[in-house]
Protein backbone atom coordinates (compact mmCIF):
# COMPACT_ATOMS: atom_id res chain seq x y z
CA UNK A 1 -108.19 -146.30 -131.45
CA UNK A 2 -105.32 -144.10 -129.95
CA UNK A 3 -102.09 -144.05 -131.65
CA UNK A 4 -100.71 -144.58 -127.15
CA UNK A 5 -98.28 -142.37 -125.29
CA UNK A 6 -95.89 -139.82 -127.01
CA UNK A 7 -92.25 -141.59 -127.34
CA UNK A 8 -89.12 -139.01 -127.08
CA UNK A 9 -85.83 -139.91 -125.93
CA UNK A 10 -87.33 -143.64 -124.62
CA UNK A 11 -89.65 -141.99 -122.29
CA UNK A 12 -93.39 -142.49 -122.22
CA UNK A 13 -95.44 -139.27 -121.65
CA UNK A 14 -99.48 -140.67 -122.08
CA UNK A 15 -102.17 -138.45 -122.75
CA UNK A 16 -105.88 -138.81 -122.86
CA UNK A 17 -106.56 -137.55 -126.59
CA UNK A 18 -109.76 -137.51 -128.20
CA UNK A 19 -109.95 -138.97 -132.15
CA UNK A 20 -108.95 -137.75 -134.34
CA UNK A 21 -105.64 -138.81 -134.28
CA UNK A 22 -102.82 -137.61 -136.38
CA UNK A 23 -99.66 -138.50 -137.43
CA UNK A 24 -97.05 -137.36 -139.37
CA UNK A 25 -96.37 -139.24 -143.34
CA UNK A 26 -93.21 -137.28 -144.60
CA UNK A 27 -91.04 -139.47 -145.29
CA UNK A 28 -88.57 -137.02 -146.54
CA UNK A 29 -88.37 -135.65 -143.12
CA UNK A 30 -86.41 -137.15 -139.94
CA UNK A 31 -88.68 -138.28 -137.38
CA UNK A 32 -87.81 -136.97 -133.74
CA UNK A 33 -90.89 -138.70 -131.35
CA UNK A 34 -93.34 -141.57 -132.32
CA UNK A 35 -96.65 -142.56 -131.11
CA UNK A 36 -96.31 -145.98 -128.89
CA UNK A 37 -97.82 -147.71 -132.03
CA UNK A 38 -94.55 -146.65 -134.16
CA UNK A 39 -96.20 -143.67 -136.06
CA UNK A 40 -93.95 -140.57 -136.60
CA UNK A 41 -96.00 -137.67 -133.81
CA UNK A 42 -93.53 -135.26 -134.45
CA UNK A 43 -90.48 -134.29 -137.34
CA UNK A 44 -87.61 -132.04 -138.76
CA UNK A 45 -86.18 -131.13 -141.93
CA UNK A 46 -85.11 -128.45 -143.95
CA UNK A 47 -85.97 -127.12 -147.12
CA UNK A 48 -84.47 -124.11 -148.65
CA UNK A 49 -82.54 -123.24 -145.30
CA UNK A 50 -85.71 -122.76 -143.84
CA UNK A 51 -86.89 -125.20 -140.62
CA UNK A 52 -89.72 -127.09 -140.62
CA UNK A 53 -91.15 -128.86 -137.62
CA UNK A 54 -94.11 -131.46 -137.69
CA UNK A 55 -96.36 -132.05 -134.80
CA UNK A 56 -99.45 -134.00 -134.74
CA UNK A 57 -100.16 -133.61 -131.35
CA UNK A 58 -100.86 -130.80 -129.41
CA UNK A 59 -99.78 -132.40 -125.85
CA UNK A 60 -96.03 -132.15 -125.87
CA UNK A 61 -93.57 -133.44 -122.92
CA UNK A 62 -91.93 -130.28 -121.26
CA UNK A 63 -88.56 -132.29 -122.75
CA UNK A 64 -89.78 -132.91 -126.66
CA UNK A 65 -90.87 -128.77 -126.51
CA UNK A 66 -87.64 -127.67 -124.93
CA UNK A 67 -85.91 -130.00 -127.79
CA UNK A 68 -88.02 -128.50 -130.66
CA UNK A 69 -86.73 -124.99 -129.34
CA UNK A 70 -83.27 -125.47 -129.16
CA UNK A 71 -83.86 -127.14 -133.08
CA UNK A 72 -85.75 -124.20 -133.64
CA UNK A 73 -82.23 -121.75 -132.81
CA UNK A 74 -84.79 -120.52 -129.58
CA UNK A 75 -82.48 -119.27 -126.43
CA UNK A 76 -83.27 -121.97 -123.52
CA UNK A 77 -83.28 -120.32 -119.64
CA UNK A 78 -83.51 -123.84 -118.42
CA UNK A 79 -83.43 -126.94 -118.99
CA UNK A 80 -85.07 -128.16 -115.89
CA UNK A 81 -89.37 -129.05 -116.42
CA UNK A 82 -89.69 -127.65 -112.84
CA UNK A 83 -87.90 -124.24 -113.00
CA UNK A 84 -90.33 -121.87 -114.57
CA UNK A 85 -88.62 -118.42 -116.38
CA UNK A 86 -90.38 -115.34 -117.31
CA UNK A 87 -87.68 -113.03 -119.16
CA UNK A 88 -88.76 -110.11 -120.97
CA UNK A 89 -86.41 -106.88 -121.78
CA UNK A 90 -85.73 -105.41 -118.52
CA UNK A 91 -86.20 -108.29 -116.03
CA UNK A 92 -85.99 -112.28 -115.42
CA UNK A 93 -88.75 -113.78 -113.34
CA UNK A 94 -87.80 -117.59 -112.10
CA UNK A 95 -89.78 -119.75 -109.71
CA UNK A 96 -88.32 -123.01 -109.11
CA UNK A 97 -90.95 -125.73 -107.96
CA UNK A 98 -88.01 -128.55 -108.27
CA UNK A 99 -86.25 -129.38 -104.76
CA UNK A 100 -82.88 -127.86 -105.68
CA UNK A 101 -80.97 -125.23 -106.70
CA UNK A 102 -82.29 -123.70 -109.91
CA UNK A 103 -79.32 -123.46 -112.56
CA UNK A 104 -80.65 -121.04 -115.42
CA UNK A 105 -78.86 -120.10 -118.63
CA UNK A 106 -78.30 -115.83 -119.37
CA UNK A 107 -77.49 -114.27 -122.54
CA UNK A 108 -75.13 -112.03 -120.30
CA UNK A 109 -72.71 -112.73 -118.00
CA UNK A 110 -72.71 -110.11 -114.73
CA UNK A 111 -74.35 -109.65 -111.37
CA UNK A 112 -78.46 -109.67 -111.20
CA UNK A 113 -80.18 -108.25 -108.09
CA UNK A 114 -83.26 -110.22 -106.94
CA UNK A 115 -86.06 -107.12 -106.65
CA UNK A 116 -88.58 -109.70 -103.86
CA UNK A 117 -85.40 -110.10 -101.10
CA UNK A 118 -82.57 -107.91 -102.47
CA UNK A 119 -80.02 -110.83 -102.55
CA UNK A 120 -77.17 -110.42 -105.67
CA UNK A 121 -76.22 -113.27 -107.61
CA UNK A 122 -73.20 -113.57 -110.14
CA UNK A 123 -73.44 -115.21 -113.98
CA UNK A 124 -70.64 -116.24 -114.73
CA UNK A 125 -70.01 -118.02 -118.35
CA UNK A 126 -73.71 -117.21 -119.09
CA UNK A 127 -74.69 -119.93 -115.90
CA UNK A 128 -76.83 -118.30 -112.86
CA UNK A 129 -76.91 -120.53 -109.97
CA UNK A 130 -79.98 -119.72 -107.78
CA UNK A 131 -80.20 -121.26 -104.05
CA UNK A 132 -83.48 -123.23 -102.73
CA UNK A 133 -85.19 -120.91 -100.45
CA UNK A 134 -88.70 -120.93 -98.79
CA UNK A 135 -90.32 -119.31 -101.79
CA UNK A 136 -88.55 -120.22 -104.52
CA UNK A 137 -89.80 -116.70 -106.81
CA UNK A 138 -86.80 -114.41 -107.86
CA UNK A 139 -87.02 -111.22 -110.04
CA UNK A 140 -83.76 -110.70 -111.70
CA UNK A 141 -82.50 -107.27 -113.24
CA UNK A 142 -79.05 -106.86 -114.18
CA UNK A 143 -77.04 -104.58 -112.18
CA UNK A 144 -74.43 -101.99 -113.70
CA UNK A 145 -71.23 -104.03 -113.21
């Protein structure tokens, strides 16, 4: 039988897995979601400096992956599940499917122009505020301040 929902931060995300299912017996490293039935579906710990993350699932909540990231030392745009970024090295795509502003986190602070309407927007203390608008798609580059 199924091990149940994926448990992180007291909330329930259920999938429909097929067996086999996996879980996670280190007991040397700290357990950071369960199954429903207790078992340990995903962990942390360090060995030699180096991270190590265990995950016996592949169906992870937008939260538990955006946790394991930040563990991980990965920069985080957002920390919204319904405000999408693209970034690569010369632009920042963003579409926002929640039903607010979009707050997104930069690496540098400055003033981005939006290439699809033209609108400027300031970071300021690496936080980019983004309005709700009828289509909710910006592509950011960062002007020459």
């Amino acid at each position: 039988s199924s091990h149940g929902g994926i448990v992180f931060e007291n909330k329930v995300t259920n999938y429909k897995i097929a067996a086999p299912y996996f879980e996670i017996k280190d007991t040397s490293a700290l357990p950071i979601a369960f199954y429903e039935d207790g078992a340990v579906a995903a962990s942390y710990k360090e060995t030699n400096g180096i991270k190590n993350i265990y995950v016996a699932t592949c169906n992870l909540s937008s939260e538990l992956l955006r946790y394991i990231a930040v563990l991980s030392g990965a920069f985080v745009y957002s920390s919204s599940n319904n405000v999408y970024v693209y970034a690569n090295s010369s632009s920042i795509g963003v579409y926002n499917a929640s039903d607010q502003k979009a707050v997104i986190k930069l690496r540098q602070n400055g003033i981005y122009k939006d290439l699809i309407c033209g609108d400027t927007y300031v970071c300021e203390n690496n936080t980019l505020n983004l309005p709700k608008k009828d289509i909710n798609a910006f592509l950011l580059v960062k002007t020459e301040d």
